[in-house]
Protein backbone atom coordinates (compact mmCIF):
# COMPACT_ATOMS: atom_id res chain seq x y z
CA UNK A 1 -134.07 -46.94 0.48
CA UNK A 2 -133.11 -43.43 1.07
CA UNK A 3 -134.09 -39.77 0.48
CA UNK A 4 -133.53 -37.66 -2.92
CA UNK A 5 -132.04 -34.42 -2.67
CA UNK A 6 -135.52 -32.39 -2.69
CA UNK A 7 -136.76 -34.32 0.38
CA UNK A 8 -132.85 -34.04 2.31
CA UNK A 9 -133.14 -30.50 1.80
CA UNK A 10 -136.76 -30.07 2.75
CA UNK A 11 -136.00 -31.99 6.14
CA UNK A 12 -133.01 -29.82 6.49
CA UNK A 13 -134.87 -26.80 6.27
CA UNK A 14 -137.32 -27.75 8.47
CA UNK A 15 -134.59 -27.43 10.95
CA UNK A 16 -133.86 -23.69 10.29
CA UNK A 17 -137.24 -22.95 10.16
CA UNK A 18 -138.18 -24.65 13.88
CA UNK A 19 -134.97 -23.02 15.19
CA UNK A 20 -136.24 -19.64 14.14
CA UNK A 21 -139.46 -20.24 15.43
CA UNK A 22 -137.54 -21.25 18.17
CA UNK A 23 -138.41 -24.84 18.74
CA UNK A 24 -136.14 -27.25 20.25
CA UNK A 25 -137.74 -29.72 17.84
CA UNK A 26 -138.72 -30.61 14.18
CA UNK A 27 -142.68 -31.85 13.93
CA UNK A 28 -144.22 -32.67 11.43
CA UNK A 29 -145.58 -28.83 11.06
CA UNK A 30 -142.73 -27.30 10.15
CA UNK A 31 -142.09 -30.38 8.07
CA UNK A 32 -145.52 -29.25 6.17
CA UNK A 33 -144.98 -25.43 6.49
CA UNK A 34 -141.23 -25.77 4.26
CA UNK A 35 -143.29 -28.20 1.97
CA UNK A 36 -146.04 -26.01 1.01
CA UNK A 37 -143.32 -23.11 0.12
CA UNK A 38 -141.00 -25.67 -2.30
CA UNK A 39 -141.14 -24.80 -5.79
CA UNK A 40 -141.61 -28.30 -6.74
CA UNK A 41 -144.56 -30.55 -7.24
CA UNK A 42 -145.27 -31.39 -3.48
CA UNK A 43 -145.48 -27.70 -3.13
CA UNK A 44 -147.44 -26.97 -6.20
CA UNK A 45 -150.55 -29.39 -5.39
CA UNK A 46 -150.59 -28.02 -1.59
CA UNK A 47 -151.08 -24.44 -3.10
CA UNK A 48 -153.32 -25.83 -5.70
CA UNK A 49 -155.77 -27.33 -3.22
CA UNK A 50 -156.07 -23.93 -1.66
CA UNK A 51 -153.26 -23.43 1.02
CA UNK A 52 -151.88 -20.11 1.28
CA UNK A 53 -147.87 -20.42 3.22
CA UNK A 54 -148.28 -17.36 4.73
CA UNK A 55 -151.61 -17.92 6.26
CA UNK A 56 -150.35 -21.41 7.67
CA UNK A 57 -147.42 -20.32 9.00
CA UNK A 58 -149.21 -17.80 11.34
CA UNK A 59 -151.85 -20.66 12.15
CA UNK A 60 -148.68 -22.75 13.09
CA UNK A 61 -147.43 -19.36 15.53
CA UNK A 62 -150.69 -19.35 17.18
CA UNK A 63 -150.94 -22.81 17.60
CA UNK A 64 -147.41 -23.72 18.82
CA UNK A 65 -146.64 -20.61 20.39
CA UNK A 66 -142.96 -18.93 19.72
CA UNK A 67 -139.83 -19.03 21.74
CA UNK A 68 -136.32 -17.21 21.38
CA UNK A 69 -135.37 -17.34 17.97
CA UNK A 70 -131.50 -17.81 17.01
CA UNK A 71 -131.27 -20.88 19.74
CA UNK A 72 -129.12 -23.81 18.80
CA UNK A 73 -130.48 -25.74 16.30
CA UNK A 74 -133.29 -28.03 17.14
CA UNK A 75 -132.38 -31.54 19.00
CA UNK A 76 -133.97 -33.72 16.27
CA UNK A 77 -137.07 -35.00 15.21
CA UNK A 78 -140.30 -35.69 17.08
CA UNK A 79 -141.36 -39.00 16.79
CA UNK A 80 -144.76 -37.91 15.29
CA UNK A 81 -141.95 -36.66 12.52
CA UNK A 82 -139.77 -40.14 12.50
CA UNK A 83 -143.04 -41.86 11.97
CA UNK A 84 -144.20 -39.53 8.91
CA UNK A 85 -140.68 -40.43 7.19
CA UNK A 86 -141.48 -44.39 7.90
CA UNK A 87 -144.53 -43.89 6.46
CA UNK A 88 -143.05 -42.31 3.36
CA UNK A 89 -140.97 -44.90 3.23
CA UNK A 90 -143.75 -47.08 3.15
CA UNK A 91 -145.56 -45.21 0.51
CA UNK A 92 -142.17 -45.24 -1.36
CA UNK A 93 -142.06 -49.43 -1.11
CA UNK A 94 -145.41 -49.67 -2.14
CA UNK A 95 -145.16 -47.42 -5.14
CA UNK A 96 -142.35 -49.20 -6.52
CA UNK A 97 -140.05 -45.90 -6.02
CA UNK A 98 -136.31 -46.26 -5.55
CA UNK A 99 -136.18 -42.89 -3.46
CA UNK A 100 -138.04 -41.39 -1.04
CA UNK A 101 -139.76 -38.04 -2.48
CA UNK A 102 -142.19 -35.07 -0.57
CA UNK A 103 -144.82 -36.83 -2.56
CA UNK A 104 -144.50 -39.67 -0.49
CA UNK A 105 -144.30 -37.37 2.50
CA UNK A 106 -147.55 -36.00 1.18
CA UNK A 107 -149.04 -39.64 1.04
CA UNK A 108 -148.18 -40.55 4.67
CA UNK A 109 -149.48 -37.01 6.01
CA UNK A 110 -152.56 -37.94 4.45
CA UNK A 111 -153.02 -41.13 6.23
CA UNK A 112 -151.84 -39.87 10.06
CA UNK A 113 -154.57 -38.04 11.39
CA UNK A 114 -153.07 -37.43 14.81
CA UNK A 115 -150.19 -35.36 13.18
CA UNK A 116 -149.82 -31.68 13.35
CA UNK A 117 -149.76 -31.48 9.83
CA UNK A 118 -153.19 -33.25 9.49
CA UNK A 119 -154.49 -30.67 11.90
CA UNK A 120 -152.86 -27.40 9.57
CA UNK A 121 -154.49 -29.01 6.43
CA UNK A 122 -157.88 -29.36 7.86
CA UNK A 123 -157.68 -25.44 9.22
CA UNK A 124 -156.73 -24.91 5.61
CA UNK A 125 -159.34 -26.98 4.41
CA UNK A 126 -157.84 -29.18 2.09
CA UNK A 127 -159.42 -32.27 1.92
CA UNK A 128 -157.41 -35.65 2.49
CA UNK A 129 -158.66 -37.55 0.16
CA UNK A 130 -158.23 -35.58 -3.06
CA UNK A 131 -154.22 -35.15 -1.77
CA UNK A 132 -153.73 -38.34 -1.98
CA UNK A 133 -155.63 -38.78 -5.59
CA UNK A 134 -153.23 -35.96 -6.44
CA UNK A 135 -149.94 -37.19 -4.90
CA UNK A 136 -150.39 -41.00 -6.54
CA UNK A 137 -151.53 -39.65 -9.68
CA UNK A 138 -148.38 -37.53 -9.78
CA UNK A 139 -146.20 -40.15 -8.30
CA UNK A 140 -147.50 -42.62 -11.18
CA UNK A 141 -147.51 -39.99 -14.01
CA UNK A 142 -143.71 -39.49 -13.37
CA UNK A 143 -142.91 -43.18 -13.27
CA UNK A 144 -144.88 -43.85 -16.78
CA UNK A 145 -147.36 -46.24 -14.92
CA UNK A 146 -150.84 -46.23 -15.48
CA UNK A 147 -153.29 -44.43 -13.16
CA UNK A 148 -154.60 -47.84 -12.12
CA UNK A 149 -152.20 -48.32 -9.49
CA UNK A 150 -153.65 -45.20 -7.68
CA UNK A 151 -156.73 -47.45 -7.04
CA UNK A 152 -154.56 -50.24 -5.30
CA UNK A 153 -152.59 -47.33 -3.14
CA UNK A 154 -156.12 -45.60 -2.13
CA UNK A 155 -158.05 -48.68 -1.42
CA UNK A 156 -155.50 -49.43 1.57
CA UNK A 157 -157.70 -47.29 3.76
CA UNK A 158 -159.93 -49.70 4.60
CA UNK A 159 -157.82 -51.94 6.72
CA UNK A 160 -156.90 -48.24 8.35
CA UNK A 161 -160.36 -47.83 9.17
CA UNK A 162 -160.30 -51.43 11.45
CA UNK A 163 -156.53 -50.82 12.47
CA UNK A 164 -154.11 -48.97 13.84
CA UNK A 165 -150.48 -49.38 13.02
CA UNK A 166 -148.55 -50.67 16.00
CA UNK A 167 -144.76 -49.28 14.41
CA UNK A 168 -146.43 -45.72 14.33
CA UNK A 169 -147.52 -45.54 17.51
CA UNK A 170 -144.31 -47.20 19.11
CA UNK A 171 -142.45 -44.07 20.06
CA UNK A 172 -145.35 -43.28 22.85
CA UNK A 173 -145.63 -46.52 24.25
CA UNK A 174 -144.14 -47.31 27.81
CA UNK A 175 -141.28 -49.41 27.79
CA UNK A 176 -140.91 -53.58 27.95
CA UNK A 177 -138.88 -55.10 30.60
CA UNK A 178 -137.97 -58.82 30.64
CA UNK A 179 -139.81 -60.04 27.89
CA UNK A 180 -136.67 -60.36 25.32
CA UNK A 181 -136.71 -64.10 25.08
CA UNK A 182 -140.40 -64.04 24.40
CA UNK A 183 -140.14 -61.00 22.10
CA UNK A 184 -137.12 -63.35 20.50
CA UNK A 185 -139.47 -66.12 20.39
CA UNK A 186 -142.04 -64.45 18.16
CA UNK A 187 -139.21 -63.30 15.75
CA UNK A 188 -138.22 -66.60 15.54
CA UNK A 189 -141.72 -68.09 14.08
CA UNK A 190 -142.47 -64.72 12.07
CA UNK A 191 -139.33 -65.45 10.34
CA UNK A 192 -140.26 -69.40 9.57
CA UNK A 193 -141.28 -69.81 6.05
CA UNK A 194 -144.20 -72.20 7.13
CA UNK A 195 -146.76 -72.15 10.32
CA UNK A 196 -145.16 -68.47 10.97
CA UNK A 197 -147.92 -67.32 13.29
CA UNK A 198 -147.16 -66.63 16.53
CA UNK A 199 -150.23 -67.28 19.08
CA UNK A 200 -149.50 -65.51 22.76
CA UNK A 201 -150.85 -67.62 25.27
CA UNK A 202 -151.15 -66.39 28.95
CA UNK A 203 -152.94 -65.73 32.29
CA UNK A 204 -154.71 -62.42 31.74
CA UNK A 205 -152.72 -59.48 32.81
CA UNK A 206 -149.14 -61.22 32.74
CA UNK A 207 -148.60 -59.19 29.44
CA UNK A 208 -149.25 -60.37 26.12
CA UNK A 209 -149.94 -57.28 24.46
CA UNK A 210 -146.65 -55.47 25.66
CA UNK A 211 -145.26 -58.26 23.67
CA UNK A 212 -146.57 -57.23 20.66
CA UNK A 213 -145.59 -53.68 21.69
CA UNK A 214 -142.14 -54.57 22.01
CA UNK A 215 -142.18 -55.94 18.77
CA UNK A 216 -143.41 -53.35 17.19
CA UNK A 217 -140.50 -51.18 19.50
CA UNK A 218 -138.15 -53.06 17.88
CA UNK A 219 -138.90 -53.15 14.47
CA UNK A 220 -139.80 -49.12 14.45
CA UNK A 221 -136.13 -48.79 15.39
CA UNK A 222 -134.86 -51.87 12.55
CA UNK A 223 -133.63 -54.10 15.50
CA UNK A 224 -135.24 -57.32 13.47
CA UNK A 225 -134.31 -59.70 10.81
CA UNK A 226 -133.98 -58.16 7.29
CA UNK A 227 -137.40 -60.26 6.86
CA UNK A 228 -139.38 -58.32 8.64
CA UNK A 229 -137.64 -54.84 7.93
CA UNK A 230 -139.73 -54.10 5.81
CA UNK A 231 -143.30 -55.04 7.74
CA UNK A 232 -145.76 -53.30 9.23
CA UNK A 233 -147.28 -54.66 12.21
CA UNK A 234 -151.18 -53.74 12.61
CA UNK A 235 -153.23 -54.25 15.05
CA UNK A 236 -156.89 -55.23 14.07
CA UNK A 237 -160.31 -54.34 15.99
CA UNK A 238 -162.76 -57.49 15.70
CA UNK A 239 -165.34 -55.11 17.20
CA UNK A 240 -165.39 -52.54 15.08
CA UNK A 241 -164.80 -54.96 11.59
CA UNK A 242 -168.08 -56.59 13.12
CA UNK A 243 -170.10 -53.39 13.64
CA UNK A 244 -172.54 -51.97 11.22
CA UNK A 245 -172.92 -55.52 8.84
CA UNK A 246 -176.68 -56.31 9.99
CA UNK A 247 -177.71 -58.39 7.15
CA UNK A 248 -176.19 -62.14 6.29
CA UNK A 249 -172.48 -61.86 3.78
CA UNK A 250 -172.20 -57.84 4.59
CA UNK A 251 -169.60 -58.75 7.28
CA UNK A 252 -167.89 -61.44 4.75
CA UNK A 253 -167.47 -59.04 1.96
CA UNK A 254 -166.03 -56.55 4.09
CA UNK A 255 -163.57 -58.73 5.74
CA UNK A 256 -162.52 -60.65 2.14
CA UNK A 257 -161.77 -56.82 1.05
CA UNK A 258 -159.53 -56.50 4.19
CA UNK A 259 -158.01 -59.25 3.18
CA UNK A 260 -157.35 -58.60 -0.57
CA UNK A 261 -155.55 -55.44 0.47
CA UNK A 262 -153.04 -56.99 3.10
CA UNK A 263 -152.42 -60.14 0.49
CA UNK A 264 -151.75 -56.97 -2.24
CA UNK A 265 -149.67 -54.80 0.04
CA UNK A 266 -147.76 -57.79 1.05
CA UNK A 267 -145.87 -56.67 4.39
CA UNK A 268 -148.54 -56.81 6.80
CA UNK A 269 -148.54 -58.55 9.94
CA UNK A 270 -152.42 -58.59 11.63
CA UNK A 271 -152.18 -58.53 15.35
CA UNK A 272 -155.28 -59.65 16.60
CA UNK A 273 -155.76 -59.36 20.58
CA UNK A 274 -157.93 -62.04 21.83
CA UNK A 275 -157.60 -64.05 19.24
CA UNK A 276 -160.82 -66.33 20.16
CA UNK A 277 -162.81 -63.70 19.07
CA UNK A 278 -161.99 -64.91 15.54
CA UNK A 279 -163.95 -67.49 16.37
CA UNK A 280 -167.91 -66.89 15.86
CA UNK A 281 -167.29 -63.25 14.77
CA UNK A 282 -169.78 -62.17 11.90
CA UNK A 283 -171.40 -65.67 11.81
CA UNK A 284 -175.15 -64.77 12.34
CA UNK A 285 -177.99 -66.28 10.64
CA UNK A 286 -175.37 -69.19 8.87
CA UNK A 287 -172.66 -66.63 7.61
CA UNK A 288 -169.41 -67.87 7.75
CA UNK A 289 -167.10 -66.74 10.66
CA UNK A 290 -164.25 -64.90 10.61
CA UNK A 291 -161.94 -67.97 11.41
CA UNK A 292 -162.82 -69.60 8.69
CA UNK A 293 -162.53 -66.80 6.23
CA UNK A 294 -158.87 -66.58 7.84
CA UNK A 295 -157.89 -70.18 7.53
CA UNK A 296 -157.26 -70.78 3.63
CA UNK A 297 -155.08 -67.26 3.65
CA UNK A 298 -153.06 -68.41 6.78
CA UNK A 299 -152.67 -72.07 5.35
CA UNK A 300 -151.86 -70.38 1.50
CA UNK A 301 -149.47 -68.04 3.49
CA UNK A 302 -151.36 -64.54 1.82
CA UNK A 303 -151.60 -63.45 5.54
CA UNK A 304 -149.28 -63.58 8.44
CA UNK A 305 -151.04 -63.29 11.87
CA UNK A 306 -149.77 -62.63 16.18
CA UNK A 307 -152.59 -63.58 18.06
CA UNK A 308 -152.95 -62.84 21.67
CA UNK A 309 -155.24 -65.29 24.07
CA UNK A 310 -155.40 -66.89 27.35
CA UNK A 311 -155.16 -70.74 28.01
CA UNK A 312 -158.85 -70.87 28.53
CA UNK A 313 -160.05 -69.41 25.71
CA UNK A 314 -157.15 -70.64 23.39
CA UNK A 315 -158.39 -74.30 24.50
CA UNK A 316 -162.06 -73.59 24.65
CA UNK A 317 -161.76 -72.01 20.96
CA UNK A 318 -158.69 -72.22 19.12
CA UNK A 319 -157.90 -76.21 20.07
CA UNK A 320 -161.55 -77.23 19.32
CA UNK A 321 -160.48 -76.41 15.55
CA UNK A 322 -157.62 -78.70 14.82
CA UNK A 323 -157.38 -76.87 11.19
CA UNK A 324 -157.49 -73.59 12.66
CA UNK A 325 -154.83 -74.35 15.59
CA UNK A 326 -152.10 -76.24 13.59
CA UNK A 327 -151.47 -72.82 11.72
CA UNK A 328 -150.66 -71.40 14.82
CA UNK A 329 -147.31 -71.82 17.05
CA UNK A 330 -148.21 -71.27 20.50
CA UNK A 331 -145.98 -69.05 22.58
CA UNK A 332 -146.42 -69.68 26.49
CA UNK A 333 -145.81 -66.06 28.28
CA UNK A 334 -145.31 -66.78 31.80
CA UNK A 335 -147.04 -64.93 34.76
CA UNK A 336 -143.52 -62.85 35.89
CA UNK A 337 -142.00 -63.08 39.22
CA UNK A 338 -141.30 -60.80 42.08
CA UNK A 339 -137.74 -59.40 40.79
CA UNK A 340 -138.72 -59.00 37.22
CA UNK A 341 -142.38 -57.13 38.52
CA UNK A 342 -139.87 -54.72 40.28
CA UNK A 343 -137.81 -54.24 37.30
CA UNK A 344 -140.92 -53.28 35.35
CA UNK A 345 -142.63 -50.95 37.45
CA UNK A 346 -139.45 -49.02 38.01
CA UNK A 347 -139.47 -48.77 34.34
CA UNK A 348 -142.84 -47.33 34.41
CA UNK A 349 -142.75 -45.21 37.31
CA UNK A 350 -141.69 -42.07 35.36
CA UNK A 351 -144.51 -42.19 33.20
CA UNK A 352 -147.07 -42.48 36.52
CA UNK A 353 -145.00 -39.61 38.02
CA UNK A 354 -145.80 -37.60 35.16
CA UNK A 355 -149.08 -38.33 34.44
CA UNK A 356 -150.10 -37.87 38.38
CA UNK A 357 -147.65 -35.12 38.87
CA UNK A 358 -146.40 -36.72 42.37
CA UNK A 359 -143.16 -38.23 43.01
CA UNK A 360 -143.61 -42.21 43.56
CA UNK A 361 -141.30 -43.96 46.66
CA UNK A 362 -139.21 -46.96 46.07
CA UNK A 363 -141.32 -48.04 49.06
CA UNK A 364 -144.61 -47.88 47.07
CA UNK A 365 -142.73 -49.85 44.67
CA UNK A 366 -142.28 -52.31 46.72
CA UNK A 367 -145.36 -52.83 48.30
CA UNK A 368 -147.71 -52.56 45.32
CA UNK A 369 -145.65 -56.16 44.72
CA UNK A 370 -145.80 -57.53 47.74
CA UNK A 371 -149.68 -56.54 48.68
CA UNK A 372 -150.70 -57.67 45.35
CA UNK A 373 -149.21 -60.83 46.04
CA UNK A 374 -150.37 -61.48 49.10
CA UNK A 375 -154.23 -60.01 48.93
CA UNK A 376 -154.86 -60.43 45.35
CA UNK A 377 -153.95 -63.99 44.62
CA UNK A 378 -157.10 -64.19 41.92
CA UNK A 379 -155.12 -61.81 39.52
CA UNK A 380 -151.88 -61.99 37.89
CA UNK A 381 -148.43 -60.19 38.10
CA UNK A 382 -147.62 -57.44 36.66
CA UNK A 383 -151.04 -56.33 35.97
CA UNK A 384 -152.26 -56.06 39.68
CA UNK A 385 -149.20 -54.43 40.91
CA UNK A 386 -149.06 -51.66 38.02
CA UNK A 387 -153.02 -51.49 38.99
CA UNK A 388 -152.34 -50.94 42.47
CA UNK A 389 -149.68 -48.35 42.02
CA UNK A 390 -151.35 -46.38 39.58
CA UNK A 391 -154.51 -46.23 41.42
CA UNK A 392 -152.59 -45.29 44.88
CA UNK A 393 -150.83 -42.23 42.88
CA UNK A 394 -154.55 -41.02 41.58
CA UNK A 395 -155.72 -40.92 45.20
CA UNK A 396 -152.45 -39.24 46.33
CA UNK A 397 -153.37 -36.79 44.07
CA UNK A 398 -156.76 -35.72 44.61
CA UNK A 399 -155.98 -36.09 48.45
CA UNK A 400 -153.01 -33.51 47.99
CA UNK A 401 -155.59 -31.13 45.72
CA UNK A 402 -158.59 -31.74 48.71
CA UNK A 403 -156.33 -30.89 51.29
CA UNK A 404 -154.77 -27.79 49.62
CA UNK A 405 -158.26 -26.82 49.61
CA UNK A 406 -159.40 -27.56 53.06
CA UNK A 407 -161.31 -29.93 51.94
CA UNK A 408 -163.49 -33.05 53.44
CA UNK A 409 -160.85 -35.03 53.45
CA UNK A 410 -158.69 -33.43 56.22
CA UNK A 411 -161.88 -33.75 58.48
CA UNK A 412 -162.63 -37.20 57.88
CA UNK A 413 -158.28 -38.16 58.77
CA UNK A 414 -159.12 -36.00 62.05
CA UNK A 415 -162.29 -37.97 62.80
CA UNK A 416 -160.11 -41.11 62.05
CA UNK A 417 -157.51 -39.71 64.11
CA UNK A 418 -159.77 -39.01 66.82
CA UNK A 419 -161.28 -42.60 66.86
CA UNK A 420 -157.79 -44.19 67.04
CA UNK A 421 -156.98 -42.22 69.96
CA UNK A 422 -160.41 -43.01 71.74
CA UNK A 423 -159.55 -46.89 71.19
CA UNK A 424 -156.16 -46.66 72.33
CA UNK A 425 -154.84 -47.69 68.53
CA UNK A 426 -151.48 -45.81 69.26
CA UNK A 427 -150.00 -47.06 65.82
CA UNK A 428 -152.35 -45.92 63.95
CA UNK A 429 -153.05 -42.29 65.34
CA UNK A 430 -149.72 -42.15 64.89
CA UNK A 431 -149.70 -43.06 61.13
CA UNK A 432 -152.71 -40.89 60.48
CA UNK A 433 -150.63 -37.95 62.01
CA UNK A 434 -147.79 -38.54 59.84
CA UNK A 435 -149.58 -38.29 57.24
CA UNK A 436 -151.87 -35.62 57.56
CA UNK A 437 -148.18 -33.58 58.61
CA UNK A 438 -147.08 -34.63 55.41
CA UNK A 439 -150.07 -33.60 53.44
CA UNK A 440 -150.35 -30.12 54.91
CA UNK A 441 -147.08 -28.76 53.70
CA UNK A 442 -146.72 -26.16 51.48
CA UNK A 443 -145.66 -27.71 47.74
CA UNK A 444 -144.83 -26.15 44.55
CA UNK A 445 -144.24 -28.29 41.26
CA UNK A 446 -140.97 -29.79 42.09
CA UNK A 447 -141.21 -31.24 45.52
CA UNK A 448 -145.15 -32.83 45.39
CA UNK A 449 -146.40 -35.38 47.76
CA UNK A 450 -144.96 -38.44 47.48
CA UNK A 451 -146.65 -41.68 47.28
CA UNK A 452 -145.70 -43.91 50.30
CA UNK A 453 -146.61 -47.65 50.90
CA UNK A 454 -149.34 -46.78 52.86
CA UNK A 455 -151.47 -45.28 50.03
CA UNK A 456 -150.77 -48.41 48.29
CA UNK A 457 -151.82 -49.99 51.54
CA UNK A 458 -155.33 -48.17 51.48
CA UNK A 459 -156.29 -49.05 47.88
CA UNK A 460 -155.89 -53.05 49.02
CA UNK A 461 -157.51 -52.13 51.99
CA UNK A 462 -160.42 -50.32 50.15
CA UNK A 463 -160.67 -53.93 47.67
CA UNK A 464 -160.20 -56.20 49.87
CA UNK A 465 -162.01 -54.67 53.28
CA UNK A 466 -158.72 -55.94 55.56
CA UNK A 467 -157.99 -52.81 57.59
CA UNK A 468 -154.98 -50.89 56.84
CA UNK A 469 -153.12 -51.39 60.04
CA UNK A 470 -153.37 -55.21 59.25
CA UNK A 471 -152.31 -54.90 56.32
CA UNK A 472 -149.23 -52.63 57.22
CA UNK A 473 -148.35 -54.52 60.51
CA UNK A 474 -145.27 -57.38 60.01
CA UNK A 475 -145.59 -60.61 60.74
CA UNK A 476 -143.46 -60.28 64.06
CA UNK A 477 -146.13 -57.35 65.41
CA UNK A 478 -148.82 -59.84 64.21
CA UNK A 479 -147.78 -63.19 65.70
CA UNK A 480 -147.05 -61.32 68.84
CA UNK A 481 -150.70 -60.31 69.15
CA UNK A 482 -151.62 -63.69 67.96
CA UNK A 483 -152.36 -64.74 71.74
CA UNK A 484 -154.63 -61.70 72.53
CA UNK A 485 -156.66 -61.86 69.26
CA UNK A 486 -157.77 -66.00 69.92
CA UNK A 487 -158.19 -65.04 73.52
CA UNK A 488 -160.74 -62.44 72.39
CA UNK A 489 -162.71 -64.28 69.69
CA UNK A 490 -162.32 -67.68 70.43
CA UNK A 491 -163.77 -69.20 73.41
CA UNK A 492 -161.48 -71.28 76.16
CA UNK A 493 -158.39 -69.92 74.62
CA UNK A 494 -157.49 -68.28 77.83
């Protein structure tokens, strides 16, 4: 499928209109902004619902802010842009449309209310809804089809209202290291023309989910089968399907409707985390659950489902219900080891170092594996680690913003400093005035504190209650004071 020559040209002049804005990139604003001044039909129903270009265009300056005009032009797309054009794309499938037109642009503006351009039609007060009943009745008057297919396209928005789609929200989510054969696994079965549900079964924390997000990575970029090319992959919320249905059927009817939109739309895949929850969901007072309602589609293959569970709860629930489990393939995912933990938290470290604003040491790296290993044995790689390092960075930071300050905490590292040097604890006075050296110079944006393995050090020790210099001694420092340690707590050891 590809783009006519009214939306090429609209994307095109997006372009010149970002780069005299000057914008290194093309959102879906400016998208919106060359749109609503077209003197085609997109155009015409914006201006007929009440927005005024002008008026928009300063909203957009005052929103956005303006740089040098006359730079280069603009880099590319945003991916809040790339997703708009999948979604048109979508739109375009659905419709039945050969090409890819504003109108379908319209249609998947419409739907993403994160966007830009969602936020510049609210200030403009143009109501959602009636674009859409304007863009589909457009869409289907130019085809020759009747109107009732604008029903059908409309009524969609209720699985949006449970859902989120995973392909849209793929270009913000961290990356997915060493899961490709598991990622290939799930390919494999989606692909199958029978039993082609994929069940994610794993320890919690070894990453399940960021399976499904790599999935979704992949597919938002076409790296899949022609199969699923086409397919959107949405995520459903049990929790808030099951909220608000008090009285006995309310929760069937509204999950049958669910249903009768994904088995008319055709190309959904339902990604349901913690899958057991199917199980029992919406079955008060002798209602049916939702498992059951899901059985006859997955067996009639209407619906196509990647569940998400852990081996307790997928044999507690799913393998009490032999019907219910032989529709799924189980897919083991594998708590990772130390080398592959490494790999992934060095693929996630930018994202901490710019969401804490602090530069992160390989050393921290390091020992946010090797502590978690060895002092948090009831949880599960690479949850613990990426726990530990994230929550070392957040107490780099507000240590670095207290001691800017003058705060408490540079009192309570001299009292600690103090106490080590009354006790004769050489090591660790010496540690504490490292760091509190470290801490107390002068940093501007580029060269913050760094997080070291002893933060990451602290946070075990603040879990766990084994001091720090325990935890930060080796084992050659520790044996060596094996012989002193018995001799002082255990009796005839001298």
């Amino acid at each position: 499928m590809h783009y006519d020559v009214l939306t090429a040209d609209l994307i095109q002049h997006a372009a010149q209109l970002a780069r005299s804005l000057g914008h290194s990139y093309v959102g879906s604003a400016h998208l919106l902004l060359v749109m609503a001044r077209e003197p085609g039909a997109a155009g015409q129903t914006l201006r007929l619902l009440g927005m005024d270009p002008d008026l928009t265009e300063a909203m957009a300056r005052l929103l956005y802010g303006q740089g040098t005009p006359e730079l280069p032009l603009p880099q590319g797309l945003t991916g809040e842009s790339r997703a708009l054009l999948r979604g048109a794309a979508r739109e375009a499938k659905i419709l039945g449309s050969r090409e890819i037109t504003p109108q379908h642009l319209l249609l998947a503006m419409a739907r993403r209310e994160d966007s830009d351009a969602y936020e510049l039609l609210k200030l403009n007060g143009i109501s959602t809804d009636e674009l859409f009943t304007h863009a589909v009745d457009y869409l289907h008057w130019e085809q020759g089809a009747p109107v009732r297919g604008k029903k059908e396209a409309v009524t969609t928005k209720l699985l949006e209202q449970f859902s989120e789609d995973l392909i849209l929200k793929a270009s913000s989510m961290d990356p997915v290291i060493g899961r490709e054969r598991e990622i290939d696994t799930v390919i494999g079965i989606l692909c199958r023309k029978n039993k082609n549900n994929p069940a994610l079964v794993g320890e919690p924390g070894v990453g399940k989910t960021a399976i499904a997000e790599g999935l979704a990575q992949r597919m938002a970029v076409g790296n899949v089968p022609p199969q699923l090319k086409d397919k959107r992959l949405v995520s459903l919320n049990m929790a808030s399907l099951v909220a608000g249905t008090k009285y006995r059927g309310e929760f069937e009817e509204r999950l049958r409707d669910v249903l009768g939109e994904i088995r008319r739309s055709g190309d959904v895949i339902l990604f349901v985390d913690e899958m057991h929850t199917i199980v029992g969901a919406g079955a008060a007072e002798g209602a049916i659950d939702a498992a059951n309602i899901f059985k006859p589609a997955l067996g009639r293959g209407e619906l196509q489902m990647l569940g998400a569970t852990t081996r307790e709860e997928y044999r507690r629930y799913i393998e009490k219900d032999a019907a219910l489990e032989r529709r799924f393939r189980p897919v083991a995912v594998e708590e990772p080891g130390e080398e592959a933990t490494l790999a992934i938290l060095r693929a996630l470290k930018p994202g901490l170092e710019r969401h804490h604003h602090l530069r992160i040491s390989e050393e921290a790296v390091k020992e946010a594996v090797r502590l978690s290993r060895r002092y948090l044995p009831d949880l599960y790689l690479p949850d613990k680690a990426i726990d530990l390092l994230d929550e070392g960075a957040a107490r780099a930071r507000m240590e670095e913003m207290q001691l800017s300050r003058g705060g408490p905490a540079r009192k309570e590292l001299e009292q600690e400093l103090n106490e080590a040097v009354r006790e004769r604890k050489f090591e660790k006075a010496a540690e504490l005035r490292d760091k509190m050296q470290h801490l107390s110079k002068p940093t501007d944006g580029k060269r913050a504190r760094c997080v070291t393995g002893a933060d990451i050090a602290w946070v075990v020790s603040a879990r766990t209650g084994i001091p720090v210099g325990r935890l930060t001694a080796g084992e050659r420092e520790r044996l060596l004071g094996l012989e002193g340690l018995l001799s002082a707590q255990v009796v005839g050891q001298s």
